[in-house]
N, C-alpha and C. Protein backbone atom coordinates (compact mmCIF):
# COMPACT_ATOMS: atom_id res chain seq x y z
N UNK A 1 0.85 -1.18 0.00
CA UNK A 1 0.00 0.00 0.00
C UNK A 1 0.89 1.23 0.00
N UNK A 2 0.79 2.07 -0.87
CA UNK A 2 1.61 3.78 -0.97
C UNK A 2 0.72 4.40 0.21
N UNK A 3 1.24 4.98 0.80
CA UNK A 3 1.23 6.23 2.10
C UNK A 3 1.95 6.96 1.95
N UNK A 4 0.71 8.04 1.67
CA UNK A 4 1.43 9.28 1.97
C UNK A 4 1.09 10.09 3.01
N UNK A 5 1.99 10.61 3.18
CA UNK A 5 1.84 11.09 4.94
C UNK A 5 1.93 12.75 4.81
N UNK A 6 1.40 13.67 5.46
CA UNK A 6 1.89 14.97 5.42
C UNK A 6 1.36 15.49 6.85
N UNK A 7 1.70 16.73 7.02
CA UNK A 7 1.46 17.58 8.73
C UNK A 7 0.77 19.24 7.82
N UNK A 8 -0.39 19.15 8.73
CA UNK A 8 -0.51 20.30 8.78
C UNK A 8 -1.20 20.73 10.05
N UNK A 9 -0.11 21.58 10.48
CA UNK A 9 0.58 22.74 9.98
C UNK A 9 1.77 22.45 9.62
N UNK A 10 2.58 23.10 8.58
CA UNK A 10 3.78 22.43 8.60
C UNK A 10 4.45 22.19 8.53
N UNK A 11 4.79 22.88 10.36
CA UNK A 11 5.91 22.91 10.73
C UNK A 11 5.29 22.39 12.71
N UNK A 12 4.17 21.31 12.25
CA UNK A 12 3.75 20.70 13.33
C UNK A 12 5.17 19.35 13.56
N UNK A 13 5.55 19.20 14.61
CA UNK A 13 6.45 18.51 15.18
C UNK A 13 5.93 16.72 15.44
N UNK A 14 6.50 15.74 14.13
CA UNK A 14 6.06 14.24 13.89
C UNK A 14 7.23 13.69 13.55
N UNK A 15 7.23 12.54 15.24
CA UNK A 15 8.33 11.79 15.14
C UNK A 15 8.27 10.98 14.30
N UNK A 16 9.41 10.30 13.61
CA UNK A 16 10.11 9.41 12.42
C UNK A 16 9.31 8.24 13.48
N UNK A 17 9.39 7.98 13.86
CA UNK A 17 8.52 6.57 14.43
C UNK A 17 6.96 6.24 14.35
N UNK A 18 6.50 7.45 14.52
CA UNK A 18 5.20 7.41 14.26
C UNK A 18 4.84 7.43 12.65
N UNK A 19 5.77 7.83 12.33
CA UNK A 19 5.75 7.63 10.54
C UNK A 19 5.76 6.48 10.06
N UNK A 20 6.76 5.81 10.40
CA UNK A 20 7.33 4.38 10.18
C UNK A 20 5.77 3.56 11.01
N UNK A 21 5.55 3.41 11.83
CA UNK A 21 4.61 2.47 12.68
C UNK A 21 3.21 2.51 11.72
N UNK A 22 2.72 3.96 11.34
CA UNK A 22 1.65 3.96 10.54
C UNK A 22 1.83 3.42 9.19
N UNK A 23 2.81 3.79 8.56
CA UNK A 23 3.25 3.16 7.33
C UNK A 23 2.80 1.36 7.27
N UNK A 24 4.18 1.06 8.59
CA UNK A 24 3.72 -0.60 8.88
C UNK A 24 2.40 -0.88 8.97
N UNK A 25 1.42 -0.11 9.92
CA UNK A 25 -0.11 -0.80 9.61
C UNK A 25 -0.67 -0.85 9.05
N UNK A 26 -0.46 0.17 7.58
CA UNK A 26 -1.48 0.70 6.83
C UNK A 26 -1.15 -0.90 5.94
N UNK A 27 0.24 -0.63 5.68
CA UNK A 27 0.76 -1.94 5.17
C UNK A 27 0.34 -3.27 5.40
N UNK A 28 -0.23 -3.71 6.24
CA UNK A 28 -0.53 -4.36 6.98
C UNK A 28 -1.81 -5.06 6.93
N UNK A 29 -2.74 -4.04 7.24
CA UNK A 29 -3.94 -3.82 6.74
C UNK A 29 -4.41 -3.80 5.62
N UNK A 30 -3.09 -3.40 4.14
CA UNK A 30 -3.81 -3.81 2.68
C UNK A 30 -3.11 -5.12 2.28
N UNK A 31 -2.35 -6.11 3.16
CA UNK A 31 -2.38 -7.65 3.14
C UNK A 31 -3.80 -8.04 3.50
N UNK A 32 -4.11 -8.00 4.82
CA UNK A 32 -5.49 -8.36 5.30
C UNK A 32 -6.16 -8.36 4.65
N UNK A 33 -6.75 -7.22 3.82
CA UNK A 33 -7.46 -6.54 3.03
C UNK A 33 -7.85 -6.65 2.09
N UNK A 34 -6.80 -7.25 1.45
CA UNK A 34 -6.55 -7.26 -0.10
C UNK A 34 -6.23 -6.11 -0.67
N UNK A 35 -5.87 -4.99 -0.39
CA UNK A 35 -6.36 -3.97 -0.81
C UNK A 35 -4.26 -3.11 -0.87
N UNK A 36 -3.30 -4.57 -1.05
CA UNK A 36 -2.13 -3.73 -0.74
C UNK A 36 -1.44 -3.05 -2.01
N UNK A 37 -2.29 -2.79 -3.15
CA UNK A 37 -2.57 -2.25 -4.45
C UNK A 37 -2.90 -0.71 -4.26
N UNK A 38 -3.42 -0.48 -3.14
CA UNK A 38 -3.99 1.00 -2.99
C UNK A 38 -3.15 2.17 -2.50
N UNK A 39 -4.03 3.23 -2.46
CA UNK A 39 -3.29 4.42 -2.01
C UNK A 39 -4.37 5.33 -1.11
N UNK A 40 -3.57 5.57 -0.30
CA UNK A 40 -4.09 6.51 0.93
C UNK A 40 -3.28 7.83 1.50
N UNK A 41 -3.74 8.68 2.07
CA UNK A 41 -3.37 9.92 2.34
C UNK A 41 -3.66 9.85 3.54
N UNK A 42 -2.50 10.31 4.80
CA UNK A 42 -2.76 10.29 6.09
C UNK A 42 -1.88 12.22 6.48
N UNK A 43 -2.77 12.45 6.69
CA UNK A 43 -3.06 13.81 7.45
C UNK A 43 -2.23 14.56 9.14
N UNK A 44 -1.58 14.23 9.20
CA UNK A 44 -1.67 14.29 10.56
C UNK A 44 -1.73 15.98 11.13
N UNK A 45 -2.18 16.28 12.28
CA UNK A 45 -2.88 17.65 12.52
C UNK A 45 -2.72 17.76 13.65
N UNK A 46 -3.76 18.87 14.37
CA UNK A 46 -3.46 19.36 15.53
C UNK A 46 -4.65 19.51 15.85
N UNK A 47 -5.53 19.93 17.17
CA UNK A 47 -6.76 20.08 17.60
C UNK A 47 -7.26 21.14 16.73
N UNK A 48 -6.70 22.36 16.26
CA UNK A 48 -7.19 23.66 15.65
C UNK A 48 -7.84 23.27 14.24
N UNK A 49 -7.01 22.43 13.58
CA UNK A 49 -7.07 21.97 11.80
C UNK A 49 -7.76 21.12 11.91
N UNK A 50 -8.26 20.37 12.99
CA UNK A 50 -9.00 19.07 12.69
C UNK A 50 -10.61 19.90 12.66
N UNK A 51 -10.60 20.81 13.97
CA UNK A 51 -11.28 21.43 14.56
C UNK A 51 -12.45 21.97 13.26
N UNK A 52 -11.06 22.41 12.67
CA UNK A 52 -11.89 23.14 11.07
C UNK A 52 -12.99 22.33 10.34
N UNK A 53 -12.31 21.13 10.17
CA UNK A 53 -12.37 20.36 9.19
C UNK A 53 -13.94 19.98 9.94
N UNK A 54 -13.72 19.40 10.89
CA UNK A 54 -15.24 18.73 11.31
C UNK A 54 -16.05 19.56 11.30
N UNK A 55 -15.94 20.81 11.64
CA UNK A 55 -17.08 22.20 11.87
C UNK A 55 -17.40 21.70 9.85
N UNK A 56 -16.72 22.55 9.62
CA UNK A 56 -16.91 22.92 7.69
C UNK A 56 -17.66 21.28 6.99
N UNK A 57 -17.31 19.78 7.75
CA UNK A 57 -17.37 18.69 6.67
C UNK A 57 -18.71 17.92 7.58
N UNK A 58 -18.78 17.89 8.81
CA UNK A 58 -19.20 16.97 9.36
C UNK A 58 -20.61 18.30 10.32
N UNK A 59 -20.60 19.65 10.55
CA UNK A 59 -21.37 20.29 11.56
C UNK A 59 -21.29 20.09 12.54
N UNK A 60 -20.20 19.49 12.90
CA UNK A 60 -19.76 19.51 14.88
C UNK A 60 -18.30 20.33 14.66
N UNK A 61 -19.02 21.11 15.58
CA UNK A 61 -18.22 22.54 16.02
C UNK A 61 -17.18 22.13 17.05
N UNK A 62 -16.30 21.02 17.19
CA UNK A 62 -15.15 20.61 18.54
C UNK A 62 -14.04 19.94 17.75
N UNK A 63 -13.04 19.85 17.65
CA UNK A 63 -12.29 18.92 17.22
C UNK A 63 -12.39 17.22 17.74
N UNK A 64 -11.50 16.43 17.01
CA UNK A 64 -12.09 15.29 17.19
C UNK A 64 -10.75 14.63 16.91
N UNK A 65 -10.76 13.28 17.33
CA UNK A 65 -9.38 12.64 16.63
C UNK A 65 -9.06 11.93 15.77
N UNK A 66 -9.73 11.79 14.69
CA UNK A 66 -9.50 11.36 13.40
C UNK A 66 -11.03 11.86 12.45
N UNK A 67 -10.68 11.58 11.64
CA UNK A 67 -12.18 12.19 10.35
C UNK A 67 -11.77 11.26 9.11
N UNK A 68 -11.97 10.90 8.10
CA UNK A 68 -11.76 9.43 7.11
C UNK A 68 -13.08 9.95 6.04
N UNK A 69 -11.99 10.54 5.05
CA UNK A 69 -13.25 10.84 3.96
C UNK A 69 -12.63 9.76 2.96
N UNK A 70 -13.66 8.51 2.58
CA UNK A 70 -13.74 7.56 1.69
C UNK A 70 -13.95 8.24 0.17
N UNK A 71 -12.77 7.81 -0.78
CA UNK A 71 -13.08 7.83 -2.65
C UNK A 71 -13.73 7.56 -2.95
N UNK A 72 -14.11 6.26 -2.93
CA UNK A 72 -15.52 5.15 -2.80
C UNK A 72 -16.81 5.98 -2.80
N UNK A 73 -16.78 6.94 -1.42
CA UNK A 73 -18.22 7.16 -1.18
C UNK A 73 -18.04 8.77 -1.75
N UNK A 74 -17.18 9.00 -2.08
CA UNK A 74 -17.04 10.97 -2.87
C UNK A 74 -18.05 10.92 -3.88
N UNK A 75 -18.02 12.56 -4.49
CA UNK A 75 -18.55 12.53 -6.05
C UNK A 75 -17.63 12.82 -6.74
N UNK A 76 -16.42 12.27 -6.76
CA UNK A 76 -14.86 12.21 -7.97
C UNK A 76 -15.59 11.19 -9.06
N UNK A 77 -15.22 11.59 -10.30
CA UNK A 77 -15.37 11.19 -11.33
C UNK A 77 -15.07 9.66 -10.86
N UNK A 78 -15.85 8.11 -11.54
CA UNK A 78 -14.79 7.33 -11.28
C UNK A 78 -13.93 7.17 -12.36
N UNK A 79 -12.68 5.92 -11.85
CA UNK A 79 -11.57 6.29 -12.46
C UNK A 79 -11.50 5.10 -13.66
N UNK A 80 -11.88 4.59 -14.60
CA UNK A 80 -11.80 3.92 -14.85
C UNK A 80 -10.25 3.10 -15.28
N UNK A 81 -9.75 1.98 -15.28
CA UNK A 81 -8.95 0.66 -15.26
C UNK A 81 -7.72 1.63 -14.23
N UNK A 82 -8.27 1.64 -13.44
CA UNK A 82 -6.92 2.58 -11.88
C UNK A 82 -6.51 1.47 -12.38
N UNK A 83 -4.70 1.80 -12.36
CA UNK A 83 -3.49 1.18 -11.64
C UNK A 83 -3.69 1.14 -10.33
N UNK A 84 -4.31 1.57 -9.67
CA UNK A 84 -3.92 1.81 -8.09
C UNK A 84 -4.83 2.26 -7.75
N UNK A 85 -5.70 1.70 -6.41
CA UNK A 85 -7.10 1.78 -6.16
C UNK A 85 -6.79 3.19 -5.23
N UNK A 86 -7.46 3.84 -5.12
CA UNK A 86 -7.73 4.96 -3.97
C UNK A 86 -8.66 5.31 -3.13
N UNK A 87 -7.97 5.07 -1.72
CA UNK A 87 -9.00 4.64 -0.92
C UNK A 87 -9.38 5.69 0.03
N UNK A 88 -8.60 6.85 0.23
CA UNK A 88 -9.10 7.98 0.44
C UNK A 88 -8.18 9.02 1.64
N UNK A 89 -8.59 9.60 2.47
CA UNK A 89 -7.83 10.84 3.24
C UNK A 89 -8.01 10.45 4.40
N UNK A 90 -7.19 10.19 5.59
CA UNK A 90 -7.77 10.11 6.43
C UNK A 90 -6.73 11.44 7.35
N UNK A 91 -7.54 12.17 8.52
CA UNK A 91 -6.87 13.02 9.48
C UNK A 91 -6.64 12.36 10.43
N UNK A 92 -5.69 12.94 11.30
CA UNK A 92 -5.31 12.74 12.84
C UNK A 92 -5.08 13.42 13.25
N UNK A 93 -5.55 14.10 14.44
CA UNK A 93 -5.48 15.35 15.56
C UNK A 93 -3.98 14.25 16.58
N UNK A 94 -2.95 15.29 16.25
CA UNK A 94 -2.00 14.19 16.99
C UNK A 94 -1.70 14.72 18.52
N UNK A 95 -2.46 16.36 18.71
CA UNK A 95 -2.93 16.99 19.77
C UNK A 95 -3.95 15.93 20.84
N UNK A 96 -5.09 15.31 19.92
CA UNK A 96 -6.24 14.66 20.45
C UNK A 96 -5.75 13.11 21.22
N UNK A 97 -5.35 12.95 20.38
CA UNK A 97 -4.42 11.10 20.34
C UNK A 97 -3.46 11.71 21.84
N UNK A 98 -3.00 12.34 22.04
CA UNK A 98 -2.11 12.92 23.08
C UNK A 98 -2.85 12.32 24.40
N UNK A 99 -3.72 13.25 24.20
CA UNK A 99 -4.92 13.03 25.65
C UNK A 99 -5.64 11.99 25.58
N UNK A 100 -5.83 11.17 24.28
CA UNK A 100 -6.86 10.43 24.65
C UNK A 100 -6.01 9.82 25.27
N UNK A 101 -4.58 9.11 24.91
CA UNK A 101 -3.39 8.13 25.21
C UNK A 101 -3.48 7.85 26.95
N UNK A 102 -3.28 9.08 27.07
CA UNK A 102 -3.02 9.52 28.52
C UNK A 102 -4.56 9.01 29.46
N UNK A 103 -5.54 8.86 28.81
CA UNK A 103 -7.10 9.09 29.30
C UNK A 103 -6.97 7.57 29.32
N UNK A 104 -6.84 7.11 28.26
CA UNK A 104 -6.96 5.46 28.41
C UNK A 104 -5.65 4.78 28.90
N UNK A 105 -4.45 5.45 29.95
CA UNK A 105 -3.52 4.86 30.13
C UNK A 105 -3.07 4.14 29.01
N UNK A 106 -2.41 4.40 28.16
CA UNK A 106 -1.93 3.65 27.06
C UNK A 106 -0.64 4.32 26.64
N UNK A 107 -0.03 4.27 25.68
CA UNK A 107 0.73 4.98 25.09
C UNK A 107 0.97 5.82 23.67
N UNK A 108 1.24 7.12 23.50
CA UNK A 108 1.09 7.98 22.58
C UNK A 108 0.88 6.79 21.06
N UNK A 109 2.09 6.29 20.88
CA UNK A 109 2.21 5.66 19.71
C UNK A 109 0.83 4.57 19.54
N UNK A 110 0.42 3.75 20.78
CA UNK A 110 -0.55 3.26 20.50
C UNK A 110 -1.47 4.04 19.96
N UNK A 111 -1.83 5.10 20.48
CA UNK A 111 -3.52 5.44 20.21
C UNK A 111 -3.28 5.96 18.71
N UNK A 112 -2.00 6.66 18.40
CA UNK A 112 -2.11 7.32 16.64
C UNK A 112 -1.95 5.89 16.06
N UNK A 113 -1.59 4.70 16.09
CA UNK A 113 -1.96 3.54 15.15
C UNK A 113 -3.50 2.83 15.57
N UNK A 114 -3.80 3.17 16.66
CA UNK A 114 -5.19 2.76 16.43
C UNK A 114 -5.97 3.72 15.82
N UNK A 115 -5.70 5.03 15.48
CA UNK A 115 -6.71 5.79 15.22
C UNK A 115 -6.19 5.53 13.38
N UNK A 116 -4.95 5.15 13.10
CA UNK A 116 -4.64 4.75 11.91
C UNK A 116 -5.82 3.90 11.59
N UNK A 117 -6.00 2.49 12.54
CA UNK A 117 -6.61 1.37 12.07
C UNK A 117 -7.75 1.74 12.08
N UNK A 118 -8.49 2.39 12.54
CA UNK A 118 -10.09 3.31 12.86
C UNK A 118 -10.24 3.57 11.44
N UNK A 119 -9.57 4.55 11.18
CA UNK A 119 -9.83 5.55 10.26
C UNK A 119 -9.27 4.71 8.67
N UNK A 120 -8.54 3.81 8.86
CA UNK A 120 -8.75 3.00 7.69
C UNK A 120 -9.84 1.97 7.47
N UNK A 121 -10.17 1.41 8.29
CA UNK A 121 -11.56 0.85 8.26
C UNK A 121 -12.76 1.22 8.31
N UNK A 122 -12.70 2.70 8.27
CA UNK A 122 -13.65 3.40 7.12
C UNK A 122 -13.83 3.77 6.04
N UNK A 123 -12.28 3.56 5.62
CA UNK A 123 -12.10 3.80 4.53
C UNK A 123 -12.76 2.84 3.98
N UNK A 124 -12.23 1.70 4.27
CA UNK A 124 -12.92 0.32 3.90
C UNK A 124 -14.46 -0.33 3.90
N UNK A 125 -15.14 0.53 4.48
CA UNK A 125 -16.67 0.24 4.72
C UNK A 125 -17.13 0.09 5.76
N UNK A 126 -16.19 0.17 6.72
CA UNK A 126 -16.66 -0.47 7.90
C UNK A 126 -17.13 0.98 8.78
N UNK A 127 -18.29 0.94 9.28
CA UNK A 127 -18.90 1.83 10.69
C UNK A 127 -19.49 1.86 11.90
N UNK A 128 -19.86 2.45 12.57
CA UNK A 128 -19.57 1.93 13.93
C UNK A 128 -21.33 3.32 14.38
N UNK A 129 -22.09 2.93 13.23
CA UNK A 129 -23.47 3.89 13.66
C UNK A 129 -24.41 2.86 14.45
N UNK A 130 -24.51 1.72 13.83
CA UNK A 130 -25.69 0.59 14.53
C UNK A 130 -24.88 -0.02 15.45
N UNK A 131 -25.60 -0.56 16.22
CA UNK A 131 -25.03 -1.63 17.44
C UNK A 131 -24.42 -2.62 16.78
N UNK A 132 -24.61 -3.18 15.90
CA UNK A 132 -23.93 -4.66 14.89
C UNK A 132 -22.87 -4.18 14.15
N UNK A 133 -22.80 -3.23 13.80
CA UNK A 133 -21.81 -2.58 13.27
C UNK A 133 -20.57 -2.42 14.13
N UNK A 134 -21.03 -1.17 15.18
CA UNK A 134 -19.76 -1.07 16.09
C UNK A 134 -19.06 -2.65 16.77
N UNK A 135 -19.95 -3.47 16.62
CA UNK A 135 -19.01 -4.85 17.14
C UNK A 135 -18.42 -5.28 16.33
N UNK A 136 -18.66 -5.55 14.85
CA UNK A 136 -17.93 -5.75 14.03
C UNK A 136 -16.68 -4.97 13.72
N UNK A 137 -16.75 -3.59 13.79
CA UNK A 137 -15.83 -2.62 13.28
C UNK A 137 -15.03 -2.95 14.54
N UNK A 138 -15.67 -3.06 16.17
CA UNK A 138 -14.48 -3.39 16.83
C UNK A 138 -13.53 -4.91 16.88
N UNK A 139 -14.20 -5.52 16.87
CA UNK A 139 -13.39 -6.99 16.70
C UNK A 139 -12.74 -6.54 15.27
N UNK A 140 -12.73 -6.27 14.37
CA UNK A 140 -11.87 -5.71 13.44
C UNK A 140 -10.53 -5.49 13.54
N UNK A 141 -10.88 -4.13 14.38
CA UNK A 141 -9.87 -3.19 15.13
C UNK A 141 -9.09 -4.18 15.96
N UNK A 142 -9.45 -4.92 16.91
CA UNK A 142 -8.77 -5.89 17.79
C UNK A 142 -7.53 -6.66 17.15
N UNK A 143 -8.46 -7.65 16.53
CA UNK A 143 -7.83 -8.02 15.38
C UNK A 143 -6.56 -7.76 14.36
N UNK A 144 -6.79 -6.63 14.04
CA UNK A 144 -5.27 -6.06 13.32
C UNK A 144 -4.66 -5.44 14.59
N UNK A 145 -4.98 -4.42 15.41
CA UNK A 145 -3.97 -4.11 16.43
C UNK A 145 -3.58 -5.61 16.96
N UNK A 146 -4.04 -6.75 17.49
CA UNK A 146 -3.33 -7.81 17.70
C UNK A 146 -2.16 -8.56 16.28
N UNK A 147 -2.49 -8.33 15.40
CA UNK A 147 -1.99 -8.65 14.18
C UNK A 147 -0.38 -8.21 14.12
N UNK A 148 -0.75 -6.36 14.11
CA UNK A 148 0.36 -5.41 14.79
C UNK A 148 1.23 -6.03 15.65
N UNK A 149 0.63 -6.35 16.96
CA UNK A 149 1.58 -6.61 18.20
C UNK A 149 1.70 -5.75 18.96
N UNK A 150 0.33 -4.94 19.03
CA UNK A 150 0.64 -3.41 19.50
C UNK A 150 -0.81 -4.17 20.64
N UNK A 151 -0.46 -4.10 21.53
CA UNK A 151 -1.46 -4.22 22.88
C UNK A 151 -1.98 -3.31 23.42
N UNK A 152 -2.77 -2.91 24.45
CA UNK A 152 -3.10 -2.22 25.48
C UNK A 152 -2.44 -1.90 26.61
């Protein structure tokens, strides 16, 4: 799977590890997947830029820690015979992931690869609105973070 990674703002401060770790899952995840043909865009941000984004895309006025706008579900032309499937944008408030880390006793790096694995499995179809859903989308999640080797 191609990842591309960028910061905004940017000259927001993202350790080489957290680069590398998301890279590995995304990777990871388009074995699982099938999907290691594709391409994705990972965002990483701050409470202010995410803040934007959800007010302007979603009508909740707070920042949040990840947002996952699917190609699939856009109105982009489709593409017909892609070389390379595109699976869409996803953000990370790496401000948000901070506190949540800390909230769920865990560690920084954990929560930005789970919010990796979140926010790619929306990409993928998966949601978490109905009760049957969110169990699925979480045993999902379990699943590849155990896959990872990345625990609680």
């Amino acid at each position: 799977m191609n990842v591309i990674i960028s910061s905004e703002p940017d000259e927001l401060a993202v350790e080489e590890i957290l680069e590398t770790e998301i890279i590995r899952a995304a990777k990871v995840i388009g074995e699982l997947y099938g999907v290691e043909n594709s391409e994705l865009s990972i965002t990483l941000t701050d409470d202010e830029h995410i803040h934007e984004l959800n007010k302007n895309f979603r009508g909740i006025d707070k920042p949040t820690d990840v947002l996952s706008f699917a190609f699939r579900e856009s109105d982009e032309p489709e593409i017909l015979n892609p070389q390379v499937e595109i699976l869409g944008d996803i953000i990370i408030s790496l401000e948000r992931a901070k506190i949540q880390a800390a909230d769920f006793g865990h560690s920084y790096l954990r929560e930005v690869i789970f919010l990796t694995v979140h926010g790619i499995l929306h990409l993928l179809g998966y949601d978490h609105i109905e009760e049957e859903d969110r169990i699925e989308m979480e045993r999902e999640q379990d699943y590849i973070m155990t896959t990872l080797g990345i625990g609680r």
